[in-house]
N, C-alpha and C. Protein backbone atom coordinates (compact mmCIF):
# COMPACT_ATOMS: atom_id res chain seq x y z
N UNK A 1 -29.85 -51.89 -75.12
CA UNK A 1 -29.67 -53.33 -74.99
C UNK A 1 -29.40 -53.93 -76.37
N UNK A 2 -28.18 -54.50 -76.68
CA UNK A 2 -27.86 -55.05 -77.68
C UNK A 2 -28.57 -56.37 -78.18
N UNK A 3 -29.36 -56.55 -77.66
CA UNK A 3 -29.82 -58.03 -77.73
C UNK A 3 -31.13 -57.62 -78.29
N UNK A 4 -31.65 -56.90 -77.56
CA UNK A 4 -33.35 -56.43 -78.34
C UNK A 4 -32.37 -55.88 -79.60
N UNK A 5 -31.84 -54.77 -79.96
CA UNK A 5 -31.33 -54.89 -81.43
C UNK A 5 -31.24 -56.01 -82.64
N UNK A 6 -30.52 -56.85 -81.61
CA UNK A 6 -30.60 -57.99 -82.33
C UNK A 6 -31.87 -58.56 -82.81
N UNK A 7 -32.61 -58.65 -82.07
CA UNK A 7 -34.20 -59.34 -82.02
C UNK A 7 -34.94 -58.84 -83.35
N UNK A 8 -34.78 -57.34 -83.61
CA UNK A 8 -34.62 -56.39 -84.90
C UNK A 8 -33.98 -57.15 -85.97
N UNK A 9 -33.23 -57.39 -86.20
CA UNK A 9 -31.83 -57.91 -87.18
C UNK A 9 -32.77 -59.10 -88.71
N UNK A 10 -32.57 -58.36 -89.55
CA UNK A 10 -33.31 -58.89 -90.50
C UNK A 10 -32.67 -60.90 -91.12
N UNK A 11 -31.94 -61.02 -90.04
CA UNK A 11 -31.11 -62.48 -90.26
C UNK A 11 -31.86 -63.06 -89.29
N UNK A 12 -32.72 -64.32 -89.92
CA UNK A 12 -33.14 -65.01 -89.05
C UNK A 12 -32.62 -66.15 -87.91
N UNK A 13 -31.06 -66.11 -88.25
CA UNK A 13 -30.68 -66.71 -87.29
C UNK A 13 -30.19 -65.37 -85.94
N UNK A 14 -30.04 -64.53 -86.56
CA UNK A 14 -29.58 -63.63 -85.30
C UNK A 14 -30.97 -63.55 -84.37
N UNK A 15 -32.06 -63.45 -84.90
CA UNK A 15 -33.44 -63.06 -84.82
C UNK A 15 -33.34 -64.37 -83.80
N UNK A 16 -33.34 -65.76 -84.22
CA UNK A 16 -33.50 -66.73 -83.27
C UNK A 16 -32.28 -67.01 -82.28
N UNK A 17 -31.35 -66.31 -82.04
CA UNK A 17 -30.21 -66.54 -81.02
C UNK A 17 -30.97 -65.33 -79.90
N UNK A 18 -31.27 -64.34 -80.55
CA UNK A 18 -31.87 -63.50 -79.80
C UNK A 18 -32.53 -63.72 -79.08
N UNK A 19 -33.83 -64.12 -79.63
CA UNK A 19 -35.20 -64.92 -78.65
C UNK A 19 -34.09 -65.64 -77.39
N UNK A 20 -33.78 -66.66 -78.22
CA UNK A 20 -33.22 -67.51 -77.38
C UNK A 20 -32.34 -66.89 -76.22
N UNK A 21 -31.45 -66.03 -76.18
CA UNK A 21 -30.63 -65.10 -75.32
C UNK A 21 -31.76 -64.32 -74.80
N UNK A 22 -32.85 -63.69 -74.85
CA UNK A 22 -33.71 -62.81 -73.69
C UNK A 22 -34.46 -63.82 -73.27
N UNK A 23 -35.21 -64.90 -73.62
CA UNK A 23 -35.50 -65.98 -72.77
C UNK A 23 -34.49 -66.42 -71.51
N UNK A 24 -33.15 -66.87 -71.75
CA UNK A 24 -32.44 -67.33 -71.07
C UNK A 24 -31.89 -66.06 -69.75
N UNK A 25 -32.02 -64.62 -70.69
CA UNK A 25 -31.68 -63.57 -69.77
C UNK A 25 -33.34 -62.85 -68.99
N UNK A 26 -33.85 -63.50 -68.98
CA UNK A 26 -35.35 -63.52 -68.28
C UNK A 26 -35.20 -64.22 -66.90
N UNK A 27 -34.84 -65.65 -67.10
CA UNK A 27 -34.85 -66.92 -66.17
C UNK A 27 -33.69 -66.50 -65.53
N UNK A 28 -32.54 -65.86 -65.96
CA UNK A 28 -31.40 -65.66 -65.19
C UNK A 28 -31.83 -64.64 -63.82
N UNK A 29 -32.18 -63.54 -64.66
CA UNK A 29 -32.61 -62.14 -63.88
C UNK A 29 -33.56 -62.47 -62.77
N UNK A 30 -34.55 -63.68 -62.93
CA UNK A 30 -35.65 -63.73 -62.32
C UNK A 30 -35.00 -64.81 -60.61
N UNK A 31 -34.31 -65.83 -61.50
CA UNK A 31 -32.77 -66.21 -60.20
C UNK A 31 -32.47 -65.25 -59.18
N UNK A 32 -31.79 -64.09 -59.79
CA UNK A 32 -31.40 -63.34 -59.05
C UNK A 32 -31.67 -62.20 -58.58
N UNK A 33 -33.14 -61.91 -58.42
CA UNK A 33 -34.28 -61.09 -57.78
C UNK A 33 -33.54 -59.95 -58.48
N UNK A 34 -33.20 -60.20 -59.79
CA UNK A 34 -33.16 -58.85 -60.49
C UNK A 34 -34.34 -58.93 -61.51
N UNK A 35 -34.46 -57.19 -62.15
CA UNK A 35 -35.93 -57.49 -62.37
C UNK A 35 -36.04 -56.83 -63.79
N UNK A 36 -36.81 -58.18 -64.83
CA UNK A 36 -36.79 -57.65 -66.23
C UNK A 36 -37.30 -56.06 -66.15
N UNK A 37 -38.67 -56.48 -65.38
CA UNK A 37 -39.43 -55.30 -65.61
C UNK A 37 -38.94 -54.18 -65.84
N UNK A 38 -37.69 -53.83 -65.13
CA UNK A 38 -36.84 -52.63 -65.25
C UNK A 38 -36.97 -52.05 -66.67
N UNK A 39 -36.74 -52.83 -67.66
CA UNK A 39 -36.64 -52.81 -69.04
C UNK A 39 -37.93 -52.93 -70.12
N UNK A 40 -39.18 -52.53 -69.36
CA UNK A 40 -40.79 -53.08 -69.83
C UNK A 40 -40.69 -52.35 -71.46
N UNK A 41 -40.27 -51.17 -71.63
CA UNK A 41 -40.73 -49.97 -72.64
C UNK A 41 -39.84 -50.33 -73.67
N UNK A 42 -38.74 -51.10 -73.71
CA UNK A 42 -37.83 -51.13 -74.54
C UNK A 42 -38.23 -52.56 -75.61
N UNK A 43 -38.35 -53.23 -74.04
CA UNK A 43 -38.68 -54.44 -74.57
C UNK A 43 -39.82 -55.06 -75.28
N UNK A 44 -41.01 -54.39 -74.55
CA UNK A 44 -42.03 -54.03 -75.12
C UNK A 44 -42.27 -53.62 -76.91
N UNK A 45 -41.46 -52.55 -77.36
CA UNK A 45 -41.74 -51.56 -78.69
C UNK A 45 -40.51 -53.26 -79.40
N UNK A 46 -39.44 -54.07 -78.97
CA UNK A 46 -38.80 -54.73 -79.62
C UNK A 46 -39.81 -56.00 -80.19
N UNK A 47 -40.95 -56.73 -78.67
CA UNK A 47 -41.94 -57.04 -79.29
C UNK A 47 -42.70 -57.22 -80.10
N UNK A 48 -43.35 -55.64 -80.45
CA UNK A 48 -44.27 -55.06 -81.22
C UNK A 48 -43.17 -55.03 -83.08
N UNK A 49 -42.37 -54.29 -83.06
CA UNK A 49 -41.51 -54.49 -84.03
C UNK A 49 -41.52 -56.20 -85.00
N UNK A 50 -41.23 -57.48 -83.76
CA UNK A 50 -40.83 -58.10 -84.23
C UNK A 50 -42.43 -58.95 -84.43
N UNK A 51 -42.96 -58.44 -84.04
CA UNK A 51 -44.66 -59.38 -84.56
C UNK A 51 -44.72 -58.85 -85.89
N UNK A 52 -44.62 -57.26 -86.45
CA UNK A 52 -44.57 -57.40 -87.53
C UNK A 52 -43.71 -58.18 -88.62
N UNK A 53 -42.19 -58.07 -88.25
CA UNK A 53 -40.85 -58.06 -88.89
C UNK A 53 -40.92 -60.17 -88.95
N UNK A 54 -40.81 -60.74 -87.69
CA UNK A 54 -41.05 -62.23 -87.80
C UNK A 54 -42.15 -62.95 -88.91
N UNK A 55 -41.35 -64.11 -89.50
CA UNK A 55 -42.38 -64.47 -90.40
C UNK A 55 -42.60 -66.47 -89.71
N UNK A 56 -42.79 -66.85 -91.16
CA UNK A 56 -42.86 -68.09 -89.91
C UNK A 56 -41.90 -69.17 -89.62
N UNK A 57 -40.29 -69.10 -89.92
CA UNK A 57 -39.49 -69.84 -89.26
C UNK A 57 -39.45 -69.21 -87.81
N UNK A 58 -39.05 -67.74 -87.55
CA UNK A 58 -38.91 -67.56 -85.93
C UNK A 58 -40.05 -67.25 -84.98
N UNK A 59 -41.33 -67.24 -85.69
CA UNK A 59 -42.70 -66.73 -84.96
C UNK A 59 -42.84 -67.46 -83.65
N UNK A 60 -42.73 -68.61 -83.85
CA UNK A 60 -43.36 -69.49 -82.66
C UNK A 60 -42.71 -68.87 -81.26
N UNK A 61 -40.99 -69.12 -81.57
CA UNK A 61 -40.00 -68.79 -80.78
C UNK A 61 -40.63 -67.09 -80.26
N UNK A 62 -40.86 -66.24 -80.83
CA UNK A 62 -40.60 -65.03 -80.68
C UNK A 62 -42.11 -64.76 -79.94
N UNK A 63 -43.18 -65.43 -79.90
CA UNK A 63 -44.53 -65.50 -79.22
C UNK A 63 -44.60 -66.21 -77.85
N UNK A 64 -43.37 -67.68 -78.30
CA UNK A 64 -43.05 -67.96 -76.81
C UNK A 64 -42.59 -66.94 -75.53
N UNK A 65 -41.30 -66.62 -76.57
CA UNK A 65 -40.86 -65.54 -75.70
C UNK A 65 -41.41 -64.34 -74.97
N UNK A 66 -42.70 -63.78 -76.08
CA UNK A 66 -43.43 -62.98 -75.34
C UNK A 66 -44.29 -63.45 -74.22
N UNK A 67 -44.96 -64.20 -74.56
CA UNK A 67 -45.58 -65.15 -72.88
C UNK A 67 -44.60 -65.40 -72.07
N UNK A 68 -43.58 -65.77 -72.13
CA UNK A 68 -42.73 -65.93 -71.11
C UNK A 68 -42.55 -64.86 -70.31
N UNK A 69 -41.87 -63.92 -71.54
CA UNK A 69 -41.60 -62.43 -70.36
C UNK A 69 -42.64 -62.24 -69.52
N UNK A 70 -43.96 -61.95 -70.28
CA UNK A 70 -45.27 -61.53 -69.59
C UNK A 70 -45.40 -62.22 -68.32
N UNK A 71 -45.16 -63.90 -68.73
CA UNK A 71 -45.61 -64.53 -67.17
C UNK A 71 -44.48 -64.08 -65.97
N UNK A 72 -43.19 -63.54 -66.62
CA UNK A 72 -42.11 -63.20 -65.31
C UNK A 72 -42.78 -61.84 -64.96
N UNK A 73 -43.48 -60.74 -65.47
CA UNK A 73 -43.75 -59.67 -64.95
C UNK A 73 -44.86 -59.66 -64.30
N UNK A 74 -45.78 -60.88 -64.71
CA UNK A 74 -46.90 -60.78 -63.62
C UNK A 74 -47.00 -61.40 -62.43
N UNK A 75 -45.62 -61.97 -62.56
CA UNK A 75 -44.89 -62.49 -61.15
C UNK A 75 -44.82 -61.17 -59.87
N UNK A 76 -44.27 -60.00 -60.75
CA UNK A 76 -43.82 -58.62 -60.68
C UNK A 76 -45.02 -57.98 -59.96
N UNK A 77 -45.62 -58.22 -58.73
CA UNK A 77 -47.13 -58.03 -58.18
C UNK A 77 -47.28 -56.62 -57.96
N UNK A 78 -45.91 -56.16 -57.50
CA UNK A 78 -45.64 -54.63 -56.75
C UNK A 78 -46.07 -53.85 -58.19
N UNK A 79 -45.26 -53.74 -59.94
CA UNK A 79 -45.50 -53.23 -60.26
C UNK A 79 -46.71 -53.43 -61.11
N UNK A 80 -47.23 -54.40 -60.92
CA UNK A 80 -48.82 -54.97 -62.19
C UNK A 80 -48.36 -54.84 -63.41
N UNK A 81 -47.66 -54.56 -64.15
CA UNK A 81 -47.22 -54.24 -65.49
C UNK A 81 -47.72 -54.97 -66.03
N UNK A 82 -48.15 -56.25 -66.12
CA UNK A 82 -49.15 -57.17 -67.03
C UNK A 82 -50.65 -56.85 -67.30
N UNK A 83 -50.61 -55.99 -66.32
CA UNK A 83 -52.12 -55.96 -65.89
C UNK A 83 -52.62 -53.91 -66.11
N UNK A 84 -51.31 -54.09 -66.76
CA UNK A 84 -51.28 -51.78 -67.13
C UNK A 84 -51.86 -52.33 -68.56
N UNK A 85 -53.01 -51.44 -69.06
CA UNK A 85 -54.07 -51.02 -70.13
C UNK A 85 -52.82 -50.90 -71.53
N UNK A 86 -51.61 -50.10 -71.01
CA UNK A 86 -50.96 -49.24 -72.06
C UNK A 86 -50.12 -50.88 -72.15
N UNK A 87 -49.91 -52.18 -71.59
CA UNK A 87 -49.11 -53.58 -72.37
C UNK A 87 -49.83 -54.06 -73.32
N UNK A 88 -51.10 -54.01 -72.30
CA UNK A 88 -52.37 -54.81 -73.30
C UNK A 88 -52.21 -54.37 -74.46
N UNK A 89 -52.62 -53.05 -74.55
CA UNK A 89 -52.83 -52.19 -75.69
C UNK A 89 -51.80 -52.19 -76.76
N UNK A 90 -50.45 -52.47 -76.40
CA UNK A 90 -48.93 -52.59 -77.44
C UNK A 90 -49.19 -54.04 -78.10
N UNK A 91 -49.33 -55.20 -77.09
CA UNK A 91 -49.10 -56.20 -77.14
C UNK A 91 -50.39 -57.36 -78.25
N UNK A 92 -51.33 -56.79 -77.56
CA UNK A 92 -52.53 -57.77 -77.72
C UNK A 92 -52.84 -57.22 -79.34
N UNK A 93 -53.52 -56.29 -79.95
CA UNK A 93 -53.63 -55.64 -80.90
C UNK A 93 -52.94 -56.40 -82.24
N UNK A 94 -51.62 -56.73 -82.28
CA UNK A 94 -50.32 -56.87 -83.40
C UNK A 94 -50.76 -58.40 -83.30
N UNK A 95 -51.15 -59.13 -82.12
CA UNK A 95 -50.82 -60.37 -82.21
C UNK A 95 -52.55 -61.39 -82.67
N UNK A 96 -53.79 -60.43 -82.30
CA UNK A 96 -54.90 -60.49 -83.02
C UNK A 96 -54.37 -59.93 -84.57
N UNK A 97 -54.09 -59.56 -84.78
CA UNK A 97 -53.80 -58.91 -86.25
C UNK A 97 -53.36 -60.14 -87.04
N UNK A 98 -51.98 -60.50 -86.49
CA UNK A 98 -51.49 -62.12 -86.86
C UNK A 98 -52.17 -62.89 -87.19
N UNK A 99 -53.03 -63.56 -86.08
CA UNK A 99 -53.76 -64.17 -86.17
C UNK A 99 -55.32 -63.98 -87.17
N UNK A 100 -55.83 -63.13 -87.07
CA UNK A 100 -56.58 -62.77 -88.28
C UNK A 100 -56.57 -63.20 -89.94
N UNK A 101 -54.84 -62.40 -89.97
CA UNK A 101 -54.43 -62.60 -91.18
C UNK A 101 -53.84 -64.16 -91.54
N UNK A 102 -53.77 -64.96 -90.44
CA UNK A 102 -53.43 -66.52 -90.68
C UNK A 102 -55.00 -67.27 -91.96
N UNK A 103 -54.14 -67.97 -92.05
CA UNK A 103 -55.09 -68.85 -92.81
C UNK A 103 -56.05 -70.11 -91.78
N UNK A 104 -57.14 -70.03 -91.33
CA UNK A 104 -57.61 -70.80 -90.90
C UNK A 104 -57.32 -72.37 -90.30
N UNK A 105 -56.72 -72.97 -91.02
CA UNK A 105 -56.03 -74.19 -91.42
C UNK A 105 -54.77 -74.20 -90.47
N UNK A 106 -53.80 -73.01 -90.86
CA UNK A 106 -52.51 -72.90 -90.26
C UNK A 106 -51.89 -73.54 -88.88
N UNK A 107 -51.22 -74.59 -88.79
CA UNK A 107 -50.83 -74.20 -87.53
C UNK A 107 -50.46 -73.32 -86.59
N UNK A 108 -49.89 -72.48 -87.51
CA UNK A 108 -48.98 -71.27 -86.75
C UNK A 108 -49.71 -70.32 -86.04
N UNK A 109 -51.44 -70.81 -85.90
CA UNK A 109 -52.16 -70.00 -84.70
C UNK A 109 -51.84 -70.62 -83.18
N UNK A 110 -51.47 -71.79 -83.74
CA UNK A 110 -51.37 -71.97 -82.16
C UNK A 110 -50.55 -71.26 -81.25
N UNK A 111 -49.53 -70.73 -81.57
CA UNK A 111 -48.81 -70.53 -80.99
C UNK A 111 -49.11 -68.81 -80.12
N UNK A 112 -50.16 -67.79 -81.30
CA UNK A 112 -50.63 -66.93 -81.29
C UNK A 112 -51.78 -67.53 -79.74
N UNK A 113 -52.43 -68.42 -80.10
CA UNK A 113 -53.83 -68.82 -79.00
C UNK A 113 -53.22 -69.22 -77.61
N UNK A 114 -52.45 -69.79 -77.61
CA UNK A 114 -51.35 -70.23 -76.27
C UNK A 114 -50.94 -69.17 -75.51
N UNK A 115 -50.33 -68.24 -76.35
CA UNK A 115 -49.89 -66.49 -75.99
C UNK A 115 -51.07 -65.47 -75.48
N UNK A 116 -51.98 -65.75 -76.61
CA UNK A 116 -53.07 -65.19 -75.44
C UNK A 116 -53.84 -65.91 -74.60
N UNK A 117 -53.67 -67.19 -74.54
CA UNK A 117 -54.53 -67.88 -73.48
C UNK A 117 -53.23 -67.70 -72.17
N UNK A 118 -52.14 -67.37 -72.17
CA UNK A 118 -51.57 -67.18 -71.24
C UNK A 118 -51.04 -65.69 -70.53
N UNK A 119 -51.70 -65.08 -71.46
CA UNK A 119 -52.05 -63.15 -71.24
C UNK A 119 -53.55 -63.73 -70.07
N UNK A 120 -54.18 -64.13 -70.82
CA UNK A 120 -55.90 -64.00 -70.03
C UNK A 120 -55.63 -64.51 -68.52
N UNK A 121 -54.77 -65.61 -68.56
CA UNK A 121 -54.50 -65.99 -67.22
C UNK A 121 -54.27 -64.43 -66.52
N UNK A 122 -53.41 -63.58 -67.01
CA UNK A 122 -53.30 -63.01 -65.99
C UNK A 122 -54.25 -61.35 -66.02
N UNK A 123 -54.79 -61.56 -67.01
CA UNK A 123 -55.27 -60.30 -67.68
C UNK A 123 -56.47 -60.28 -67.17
N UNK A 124 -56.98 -61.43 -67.05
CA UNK A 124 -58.46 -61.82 -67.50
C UNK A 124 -59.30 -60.64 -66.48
N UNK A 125 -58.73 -60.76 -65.73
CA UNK A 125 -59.94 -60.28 -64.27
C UNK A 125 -59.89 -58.19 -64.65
N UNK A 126 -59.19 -58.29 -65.08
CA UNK A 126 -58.74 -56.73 -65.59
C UNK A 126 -60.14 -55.83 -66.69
N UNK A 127 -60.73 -55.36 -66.26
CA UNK A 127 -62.06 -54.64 -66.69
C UNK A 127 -60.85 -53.91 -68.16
N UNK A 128 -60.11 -53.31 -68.18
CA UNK A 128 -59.66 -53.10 -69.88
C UNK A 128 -59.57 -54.28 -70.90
N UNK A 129 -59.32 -55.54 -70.26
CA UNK A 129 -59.31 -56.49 -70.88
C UNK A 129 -60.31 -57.10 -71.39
N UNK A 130 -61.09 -57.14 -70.74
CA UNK A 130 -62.52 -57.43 -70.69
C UNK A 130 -63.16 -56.85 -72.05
N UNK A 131 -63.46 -55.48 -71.78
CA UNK A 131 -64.38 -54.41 -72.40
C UNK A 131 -63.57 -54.26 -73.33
N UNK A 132 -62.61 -54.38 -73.59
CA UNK A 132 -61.70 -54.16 -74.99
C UNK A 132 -61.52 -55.54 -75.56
N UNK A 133 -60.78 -56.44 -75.54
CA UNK A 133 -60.16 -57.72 -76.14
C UNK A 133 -60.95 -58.87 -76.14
N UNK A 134 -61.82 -59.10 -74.79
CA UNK A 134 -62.15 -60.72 -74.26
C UNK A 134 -63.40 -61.15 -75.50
N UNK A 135 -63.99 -60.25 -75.77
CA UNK A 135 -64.80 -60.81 -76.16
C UNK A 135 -64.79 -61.05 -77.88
N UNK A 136 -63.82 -60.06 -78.46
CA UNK A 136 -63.92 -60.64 -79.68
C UNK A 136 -62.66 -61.77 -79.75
N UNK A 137 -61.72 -61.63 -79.11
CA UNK A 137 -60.76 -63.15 -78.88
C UNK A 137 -61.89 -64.22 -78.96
N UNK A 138 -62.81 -64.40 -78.11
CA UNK A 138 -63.29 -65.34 -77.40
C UNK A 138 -64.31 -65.61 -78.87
N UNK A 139 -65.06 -64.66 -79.60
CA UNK A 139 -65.60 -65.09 -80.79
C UNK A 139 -64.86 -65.37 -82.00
N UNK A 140 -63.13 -64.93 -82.13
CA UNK A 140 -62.82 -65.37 -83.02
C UNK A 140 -62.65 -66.81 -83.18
N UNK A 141 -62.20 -67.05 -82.01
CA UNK A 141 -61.67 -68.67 -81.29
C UNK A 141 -62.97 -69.14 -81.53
N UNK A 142 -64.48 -69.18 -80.77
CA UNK A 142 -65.16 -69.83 -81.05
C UNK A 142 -65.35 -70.20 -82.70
N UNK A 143 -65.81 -69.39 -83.23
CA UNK A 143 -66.17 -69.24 -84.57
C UNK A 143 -64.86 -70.30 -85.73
N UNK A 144 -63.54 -70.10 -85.24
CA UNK A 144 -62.81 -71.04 -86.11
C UNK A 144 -62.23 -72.49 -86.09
N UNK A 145 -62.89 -72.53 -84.22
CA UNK A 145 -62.98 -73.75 -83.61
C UNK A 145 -64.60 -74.15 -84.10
N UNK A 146 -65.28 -73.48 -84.71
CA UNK A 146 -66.62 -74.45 -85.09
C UNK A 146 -66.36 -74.31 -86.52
N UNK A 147 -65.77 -73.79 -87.42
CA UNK A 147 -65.43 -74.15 -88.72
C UNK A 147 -64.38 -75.44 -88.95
N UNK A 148 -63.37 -75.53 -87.75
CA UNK A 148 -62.77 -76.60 -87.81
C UNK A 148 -62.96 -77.69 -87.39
N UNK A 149 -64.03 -77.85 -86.63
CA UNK A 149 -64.57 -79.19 -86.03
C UNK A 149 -64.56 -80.98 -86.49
N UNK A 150 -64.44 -80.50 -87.83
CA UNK A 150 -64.62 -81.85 -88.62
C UNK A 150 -63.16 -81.71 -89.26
N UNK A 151 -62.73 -80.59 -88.67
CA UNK A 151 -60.99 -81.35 -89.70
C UNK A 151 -60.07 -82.33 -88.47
N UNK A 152 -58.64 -82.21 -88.98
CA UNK A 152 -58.08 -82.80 -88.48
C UNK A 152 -58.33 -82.78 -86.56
N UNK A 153 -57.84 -84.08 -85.81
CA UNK A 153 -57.87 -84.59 -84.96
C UNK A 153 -57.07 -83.10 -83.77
N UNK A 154 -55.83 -82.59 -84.42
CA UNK A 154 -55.03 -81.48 -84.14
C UNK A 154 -55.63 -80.39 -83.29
N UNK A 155 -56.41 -80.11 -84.34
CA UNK A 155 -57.38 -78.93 -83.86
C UNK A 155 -58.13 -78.77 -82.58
N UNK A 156 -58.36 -80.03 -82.16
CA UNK A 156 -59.25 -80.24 -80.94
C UNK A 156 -58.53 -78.96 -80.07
N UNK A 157 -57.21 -78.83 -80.17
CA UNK A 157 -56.08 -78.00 -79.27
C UNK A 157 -57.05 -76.74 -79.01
N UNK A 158 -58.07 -76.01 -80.00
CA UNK A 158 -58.29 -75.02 -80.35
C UNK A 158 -59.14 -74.87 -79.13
N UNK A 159 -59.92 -75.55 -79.23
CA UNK A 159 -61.25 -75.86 -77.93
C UNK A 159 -60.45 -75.91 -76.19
N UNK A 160 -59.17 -76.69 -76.18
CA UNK A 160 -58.82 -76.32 -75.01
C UNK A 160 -58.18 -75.06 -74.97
N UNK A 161 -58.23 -73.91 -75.78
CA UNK A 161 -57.63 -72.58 -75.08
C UNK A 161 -59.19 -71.48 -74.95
N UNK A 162 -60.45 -72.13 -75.77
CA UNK A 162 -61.62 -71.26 -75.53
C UNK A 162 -61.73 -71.63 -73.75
N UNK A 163 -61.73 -72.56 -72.98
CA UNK A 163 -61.76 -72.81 -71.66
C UNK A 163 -61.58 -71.80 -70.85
N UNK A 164 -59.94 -71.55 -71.53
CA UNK A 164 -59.03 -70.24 -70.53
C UNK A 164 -59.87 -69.07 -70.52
N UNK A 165 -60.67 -68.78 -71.71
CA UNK A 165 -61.47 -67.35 -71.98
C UNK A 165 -62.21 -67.30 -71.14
N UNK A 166 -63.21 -68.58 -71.29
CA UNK A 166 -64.39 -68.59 -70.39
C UNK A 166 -64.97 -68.05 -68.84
N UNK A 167 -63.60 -67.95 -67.99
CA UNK A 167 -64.32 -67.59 -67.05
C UNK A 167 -64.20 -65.91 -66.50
N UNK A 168 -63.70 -65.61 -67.57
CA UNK A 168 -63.44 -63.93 -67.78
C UNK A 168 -64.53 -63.36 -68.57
N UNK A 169 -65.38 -64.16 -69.15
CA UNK A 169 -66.07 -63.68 -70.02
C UNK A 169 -67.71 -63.28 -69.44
N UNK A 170 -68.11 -62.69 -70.07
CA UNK A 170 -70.05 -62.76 -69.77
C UNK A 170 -70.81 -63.00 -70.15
N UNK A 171 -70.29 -64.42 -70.84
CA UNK A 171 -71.31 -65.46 -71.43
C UNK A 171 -71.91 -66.04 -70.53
């Protein structure tokens, strides 16, 4: 697929035509009961690639995009692919990492917290998810949503994605 290549492509505008072209070839495919999923392994490792390779003009775009795909495959009921140990495991990992290494302050978590508050939607009930991810997500979020409490008005955002955790969790 020439387009995940692209997604690769150390030019950040190719990098953002890209996003933009597998988003649009997501919504198309999904029209016409044709099915990304076909393409999980490819698309998947182009993902993982570009969480490292993206910095922060195309991040947002390229995190959207990954929630997006995700939410068209867990549309995908027959094959669960959202809900297989071995996505979690590619996906979730690179994008805690991100986030880690952000600066507290940053906006550019949000976009990371949105992505996984919209994995948990579909993840959540999933015992790998659980016993592996939920719970230190759920303490990193707490913990930088109570360091940020007294800053800007913005942040409040932070507190509505601990919600999404909550009822997956065993607090």
């Amino acid at each position: 697929m020439g387009l995940l290549a692209c997604m690769g492509n150390k030019s950040k505008r190719v990098q953002r035509s890209a996003c933009g072209g597998l988003a649009e070839l997501a919504i198309q495919l999904q029209k016409t009961n044709n099915r990304l999923s076909d393409f999980v392994q490819p698309i998947v490792t182009t993902f993982v690639k570009g969480l490292e390779l993206y910095r922060t003009l195309n991040f947002h775009q390229l995190v959207d995009v990954i929630a997006s795909v995700c939410d068209l495959w867990a549309v995908d009921k027959e094959r669960n692919i959202v809900v297989n140990p071995k996505l979690m495991d590619a996906l979730i990992p690179p994008l805690m990492k991100r986030w880690a290494d952000m600066e507290e302050a940053s906006t550019f978590i949000f976009p990371i917290m949105e992505c996984l508050t919209r994995f948990t939607v579909h993840m959540g009930p999933v015992s790998h998810f659980q016993q592996t991810y939920l719970s230190s997500m759920f303490q990193q979020a707490l913990q930088l949503g109570y360091r940020l409490k007294n800053e800007q008005a913005e942040f409040v955002r932070f507190f509505v994605c601990f919600f999404f955790f909550l009822p997956y969790s065993n607090i």
